[in-house]
Protein backbone atom coordinates (compact mmCIF):
# COMPACT_ATOMS: atom_id res chain seq x y z
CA UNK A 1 -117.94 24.19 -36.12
CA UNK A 2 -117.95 20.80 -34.03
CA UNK A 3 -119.00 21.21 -30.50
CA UNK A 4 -118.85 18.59 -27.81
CA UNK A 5 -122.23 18.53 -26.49
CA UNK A 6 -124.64 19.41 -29.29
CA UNK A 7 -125.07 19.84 -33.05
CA UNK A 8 -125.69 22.44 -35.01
CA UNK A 9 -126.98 22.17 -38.83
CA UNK A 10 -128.25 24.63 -41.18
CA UNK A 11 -130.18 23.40 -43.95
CA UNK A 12 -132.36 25.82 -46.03
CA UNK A 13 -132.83 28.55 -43.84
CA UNK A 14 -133.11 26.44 -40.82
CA UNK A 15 -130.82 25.96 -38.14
CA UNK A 16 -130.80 23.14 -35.34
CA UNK A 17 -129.41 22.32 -32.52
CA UNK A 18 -129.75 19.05 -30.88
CA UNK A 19 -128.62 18.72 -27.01
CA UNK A 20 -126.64 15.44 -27.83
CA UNK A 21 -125.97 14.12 -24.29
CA UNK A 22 -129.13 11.16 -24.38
CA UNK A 23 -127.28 9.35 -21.88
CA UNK A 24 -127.73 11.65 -18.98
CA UNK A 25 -131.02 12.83 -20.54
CA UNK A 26 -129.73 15.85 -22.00
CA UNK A 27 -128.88 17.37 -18.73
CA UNK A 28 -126.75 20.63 -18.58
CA UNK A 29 -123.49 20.78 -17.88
CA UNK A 30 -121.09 23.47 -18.04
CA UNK A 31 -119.51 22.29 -21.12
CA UNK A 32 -123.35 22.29 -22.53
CA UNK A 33 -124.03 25.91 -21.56
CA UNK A 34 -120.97 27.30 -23.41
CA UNK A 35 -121.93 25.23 -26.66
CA UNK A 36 -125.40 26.48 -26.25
CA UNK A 37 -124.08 30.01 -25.66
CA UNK A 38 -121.55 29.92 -28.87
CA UNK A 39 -124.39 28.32 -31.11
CA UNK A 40 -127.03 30.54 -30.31
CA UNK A 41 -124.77 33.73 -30.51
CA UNK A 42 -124.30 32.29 -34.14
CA UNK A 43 -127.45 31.70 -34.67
CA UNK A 44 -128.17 34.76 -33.99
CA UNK A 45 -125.95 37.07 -35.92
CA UNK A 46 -126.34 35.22 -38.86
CA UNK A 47 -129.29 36.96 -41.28
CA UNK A 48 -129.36 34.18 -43.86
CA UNK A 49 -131.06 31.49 -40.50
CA UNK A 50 -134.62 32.05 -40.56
CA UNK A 51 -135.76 29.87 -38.44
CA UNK A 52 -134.07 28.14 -35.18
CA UNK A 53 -135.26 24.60 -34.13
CA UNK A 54 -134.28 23.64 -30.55
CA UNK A 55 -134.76 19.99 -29.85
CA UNK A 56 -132.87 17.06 -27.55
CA UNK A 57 -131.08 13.77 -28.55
CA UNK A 58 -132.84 10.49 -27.20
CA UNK A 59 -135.83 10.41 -24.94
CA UNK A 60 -135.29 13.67 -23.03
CA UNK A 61 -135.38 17.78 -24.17
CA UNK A 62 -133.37 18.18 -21.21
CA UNK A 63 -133.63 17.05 -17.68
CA UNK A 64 -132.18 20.07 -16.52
CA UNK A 65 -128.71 20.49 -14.97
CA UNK A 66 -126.52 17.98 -14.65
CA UNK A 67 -126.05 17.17 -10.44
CA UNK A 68 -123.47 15.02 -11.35
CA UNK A 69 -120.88 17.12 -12.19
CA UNK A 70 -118.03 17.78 -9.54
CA UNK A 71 -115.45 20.22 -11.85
CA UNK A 72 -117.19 23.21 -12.94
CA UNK A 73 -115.28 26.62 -12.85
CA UNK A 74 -118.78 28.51 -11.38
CA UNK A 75 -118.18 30.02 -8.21
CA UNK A 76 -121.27 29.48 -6.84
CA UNK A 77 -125.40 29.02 -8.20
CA UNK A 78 -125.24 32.48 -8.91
CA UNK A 79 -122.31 32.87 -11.22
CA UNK A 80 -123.65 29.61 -13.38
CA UNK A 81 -126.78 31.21 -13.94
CA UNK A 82 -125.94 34.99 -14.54
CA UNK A 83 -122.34 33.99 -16.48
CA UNK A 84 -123.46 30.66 -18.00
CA UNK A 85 -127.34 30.21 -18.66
CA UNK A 86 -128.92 33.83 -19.14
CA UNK A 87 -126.16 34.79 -21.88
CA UNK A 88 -127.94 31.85 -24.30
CA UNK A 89 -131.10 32.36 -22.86
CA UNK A 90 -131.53 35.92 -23.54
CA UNK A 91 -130.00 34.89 -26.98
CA UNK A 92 -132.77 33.04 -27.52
CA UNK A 93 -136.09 35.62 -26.34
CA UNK A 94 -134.10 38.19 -28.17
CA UNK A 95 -133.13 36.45 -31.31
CA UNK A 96 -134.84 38.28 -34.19
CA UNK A 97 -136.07 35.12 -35.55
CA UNK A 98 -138.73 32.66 -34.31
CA UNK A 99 -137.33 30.13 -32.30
CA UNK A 100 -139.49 26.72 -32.41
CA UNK A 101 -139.12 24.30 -29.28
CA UNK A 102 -139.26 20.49 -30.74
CA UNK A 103 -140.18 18.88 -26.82
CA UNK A 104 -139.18 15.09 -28.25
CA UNK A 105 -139.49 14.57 -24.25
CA UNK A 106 -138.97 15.48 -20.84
CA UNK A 107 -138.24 19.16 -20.45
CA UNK A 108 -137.58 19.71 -16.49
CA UNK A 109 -135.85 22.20 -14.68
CA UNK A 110 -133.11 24.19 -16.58
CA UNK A 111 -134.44 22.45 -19.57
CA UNK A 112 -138.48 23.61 -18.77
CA UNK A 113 -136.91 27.19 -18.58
CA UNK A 114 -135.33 26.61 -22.15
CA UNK A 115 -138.41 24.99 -23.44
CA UNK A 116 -140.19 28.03 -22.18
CA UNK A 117 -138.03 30.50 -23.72
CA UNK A 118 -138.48 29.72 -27.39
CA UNK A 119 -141.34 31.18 -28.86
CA UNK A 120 -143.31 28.33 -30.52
CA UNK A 121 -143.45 24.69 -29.32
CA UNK A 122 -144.13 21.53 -31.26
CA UNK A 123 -144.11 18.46 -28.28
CA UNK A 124 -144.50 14.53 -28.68
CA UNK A 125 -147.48 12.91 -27.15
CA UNK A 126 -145.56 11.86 -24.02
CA UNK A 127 -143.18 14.66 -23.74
CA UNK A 128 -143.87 17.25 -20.70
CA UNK A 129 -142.53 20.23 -18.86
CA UNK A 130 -141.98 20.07 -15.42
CA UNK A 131 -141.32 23.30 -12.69
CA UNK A 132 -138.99 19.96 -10.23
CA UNK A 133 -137.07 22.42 -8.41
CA UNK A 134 -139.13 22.06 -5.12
CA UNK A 135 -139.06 18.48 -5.15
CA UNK A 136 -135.35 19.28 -3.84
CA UNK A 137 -136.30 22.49 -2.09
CA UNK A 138 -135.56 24.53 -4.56
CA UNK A 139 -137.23 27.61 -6.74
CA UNK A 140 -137.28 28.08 -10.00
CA UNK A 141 -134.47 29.44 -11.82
CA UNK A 142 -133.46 30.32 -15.82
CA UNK A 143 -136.35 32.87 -16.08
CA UNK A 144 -139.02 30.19 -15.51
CA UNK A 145 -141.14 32.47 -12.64
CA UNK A 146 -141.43 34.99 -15.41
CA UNK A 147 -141.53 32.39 -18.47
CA UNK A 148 -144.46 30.15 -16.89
CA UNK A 149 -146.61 32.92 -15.25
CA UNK A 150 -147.04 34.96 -18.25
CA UNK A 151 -147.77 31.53 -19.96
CA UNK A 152 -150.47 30.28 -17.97
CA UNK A 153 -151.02 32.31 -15.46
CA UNK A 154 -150.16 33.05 -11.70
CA UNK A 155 -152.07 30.57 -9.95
CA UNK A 156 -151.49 28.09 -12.14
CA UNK A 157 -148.17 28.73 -12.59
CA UNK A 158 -147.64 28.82 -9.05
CA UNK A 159 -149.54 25.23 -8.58
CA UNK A 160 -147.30 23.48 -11.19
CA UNK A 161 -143.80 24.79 -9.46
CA UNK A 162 -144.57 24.63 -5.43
CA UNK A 163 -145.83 20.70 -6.11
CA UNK A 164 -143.74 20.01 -9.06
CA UNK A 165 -146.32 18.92 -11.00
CA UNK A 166 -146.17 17.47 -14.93
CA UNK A 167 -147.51 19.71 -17.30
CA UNK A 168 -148.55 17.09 -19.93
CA UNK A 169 -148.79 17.73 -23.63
CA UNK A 170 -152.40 18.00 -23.66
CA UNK A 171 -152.54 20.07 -20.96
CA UNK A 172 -149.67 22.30 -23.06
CA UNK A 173 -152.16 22.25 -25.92
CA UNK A 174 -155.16 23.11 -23.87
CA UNK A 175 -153.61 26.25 -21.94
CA UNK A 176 -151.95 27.81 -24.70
CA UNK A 177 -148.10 26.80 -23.96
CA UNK A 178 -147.73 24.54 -27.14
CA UNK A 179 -148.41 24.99 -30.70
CA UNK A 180 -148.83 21.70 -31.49
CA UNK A 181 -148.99 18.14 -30.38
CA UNK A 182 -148.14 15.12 -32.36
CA UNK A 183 -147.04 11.35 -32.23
CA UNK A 184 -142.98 11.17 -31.10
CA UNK A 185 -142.16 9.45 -34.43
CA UNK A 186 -143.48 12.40 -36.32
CA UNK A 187 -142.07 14.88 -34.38
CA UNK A 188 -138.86 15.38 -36.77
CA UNK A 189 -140.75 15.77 -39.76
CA UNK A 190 -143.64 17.91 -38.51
CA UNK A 191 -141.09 20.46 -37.18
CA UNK A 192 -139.03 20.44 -40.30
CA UNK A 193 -142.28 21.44 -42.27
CA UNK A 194 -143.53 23.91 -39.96
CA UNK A 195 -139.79 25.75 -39.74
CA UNK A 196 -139.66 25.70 -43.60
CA UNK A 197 -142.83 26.97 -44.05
CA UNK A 198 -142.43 29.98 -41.53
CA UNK A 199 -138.74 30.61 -43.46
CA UNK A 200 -140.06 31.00 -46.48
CA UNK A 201 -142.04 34.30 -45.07
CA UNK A 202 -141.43 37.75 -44.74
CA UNK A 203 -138.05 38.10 -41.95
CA UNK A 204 -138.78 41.48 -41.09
CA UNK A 205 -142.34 40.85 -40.52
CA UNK A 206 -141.09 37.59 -38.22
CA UNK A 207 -138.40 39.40 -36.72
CA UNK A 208 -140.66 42.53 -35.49
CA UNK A 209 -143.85 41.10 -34.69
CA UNK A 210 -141.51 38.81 -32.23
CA UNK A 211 -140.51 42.01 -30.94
CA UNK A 212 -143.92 43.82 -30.67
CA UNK A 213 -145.35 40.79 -28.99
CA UNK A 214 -142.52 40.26 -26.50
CA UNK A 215 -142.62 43.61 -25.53
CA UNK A 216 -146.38 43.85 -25.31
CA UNK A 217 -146.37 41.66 -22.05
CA UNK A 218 -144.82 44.37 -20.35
CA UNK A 219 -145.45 47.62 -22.09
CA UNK A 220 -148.58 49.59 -21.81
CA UNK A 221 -151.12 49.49 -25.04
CA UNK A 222 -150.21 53.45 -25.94
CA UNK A 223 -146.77 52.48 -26.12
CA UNK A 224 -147.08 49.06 -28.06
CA UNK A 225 -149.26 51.06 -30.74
CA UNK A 226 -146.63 53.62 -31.36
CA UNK A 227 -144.46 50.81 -31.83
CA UNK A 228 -146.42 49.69 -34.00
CA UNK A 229 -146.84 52.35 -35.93
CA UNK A 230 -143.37 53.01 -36.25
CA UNK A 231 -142.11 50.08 -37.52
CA UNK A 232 -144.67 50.17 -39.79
CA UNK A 233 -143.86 52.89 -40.82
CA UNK A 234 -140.29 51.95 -41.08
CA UNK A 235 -140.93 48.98 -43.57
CA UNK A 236 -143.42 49.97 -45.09
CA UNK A 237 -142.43 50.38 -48.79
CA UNK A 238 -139.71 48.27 -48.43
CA UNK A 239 -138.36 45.85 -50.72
CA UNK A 240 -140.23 42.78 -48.47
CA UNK A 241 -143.29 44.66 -48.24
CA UNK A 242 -143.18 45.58 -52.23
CA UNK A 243 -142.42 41.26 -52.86
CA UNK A 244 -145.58 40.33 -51.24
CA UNK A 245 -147.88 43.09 -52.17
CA UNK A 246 -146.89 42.42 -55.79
CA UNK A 247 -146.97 38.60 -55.36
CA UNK A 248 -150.45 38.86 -54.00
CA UNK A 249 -151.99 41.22 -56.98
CA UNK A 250 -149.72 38.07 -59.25
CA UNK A 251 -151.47 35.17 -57.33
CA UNK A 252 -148.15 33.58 -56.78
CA UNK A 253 -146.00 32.74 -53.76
CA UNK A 254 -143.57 35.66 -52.31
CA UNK A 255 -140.39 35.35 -52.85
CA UNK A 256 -138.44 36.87 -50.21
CA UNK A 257 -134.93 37.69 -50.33
């Protein structure tokens, strides 16, 4: 499917999207959210993606939403955010697949929240993440309160959103919010041979240890060890768990279906 404001490929396992508005620094605007929203949704329901890549066109991630725009059908903040961002959003934290955040630049605002919300991040030397809302007396919105404290941290958290402050990639690297950080012109290949690596693993080991670990931030540890134990207990045996077990007594890569 063509869409107006991103791509969407699928190559070996992998899907991408790429936020393909460079000239207003891939900045949201309605037209973007519903693309995101279909793509994800896609994404999403389709078992044979084992890995989603997130990344922008041009210099930015995303710069956030798009101020510019006049037409929109929301009827107010409210609506754009309940009806138009959390639907691909929530796509995202929920998808049962890891989701890796390629930061090829600027991620601020809307687009810090969607940086945030994929589970692993890969970001070019000079790309950041920036909390700007109060720069135009604003708070945080998308889920970035919840996405940034649990991240780094209240006080921190709170310091990098009331003075809008630039989280640089280093400082990513060094508090635990990216994966990895590496020149801009390497980004595209370093990303592709991370996601194909992590596709070529077990999918219901990816898919529920997403889940375990997302719900650990807010569960208590009784409950996230009978969790555990009963999806272990669900898989175990399975034909996954019989590939690798039998590929490790072989000495030879799994091969899972």
């Amino acid at each position: 499917m063509t869409y107006e404001t991103i791509s969407l490929d699928i190559e070996d396992k992998v899907a991408t999207i790429t936020i393909t508005r460079p000239k207003m620094m891939n900045a949201f605007n309605e037209q973007l959210i519903w693309d995101m929203g279909d793509a994800t949704e896609k994404v999403r329901n389709d078992s044979q993606i084992r890995v989603l890549v997130i990344t922008g066109e041009g210099r930015g991630f995303s710069a956030g939403a798009d101020l510019t725009e006049r037409d929109a059908s929301w009827s107010d903040t409210k609506d754009a955010l309940l009806r138009g961002y959390h639907p691909f959003l929530k796509n995202i934290i929920e998808m049962p697949k890891p989701v890796i955040g390629s930061i090829n630049g600027a991620a601020a605002g809307i687009g810090a929240a969607l940086a945030m919300a994929c589970d692993l991040r890969i970001m070019a030397k000079d790309a950041y993440i920036m909390s700007v809302f109060s720069n135009i007396a604003l708070v945080p919105d998308g889920g970035l309160s919840f996405l940034l404290t649990r991240a780094i941290g209240y006080a921190r958290a709170l310091e990098y959103a009331i003075e809008a402050k630039k989280i640089s990639s280093t400082d990513c690297l060094t508090m635990g919010i990216a994966n990895k950080v590496v020149e801009l012109d390497e980004l595209t290949s370093e990303t592709k041979k991370w996601a194909e690596h992590l596709s070529k693993r077990s999918p219901q080991a990816l898919s529920l240890t997403k889940k375990l670990m997302n719900d650990a931030l807010t569960k208590t540890y009784d409950e996230t060890f009978k969790a555990e134990a009963e999806a272990q207990n669900n898989i175990f045996g399975s034909p996954e768990n019989m590939e690798g077990v039998t590929a490790f007594l072989e000495k030879r890569d799994p091969d899972f279906k």
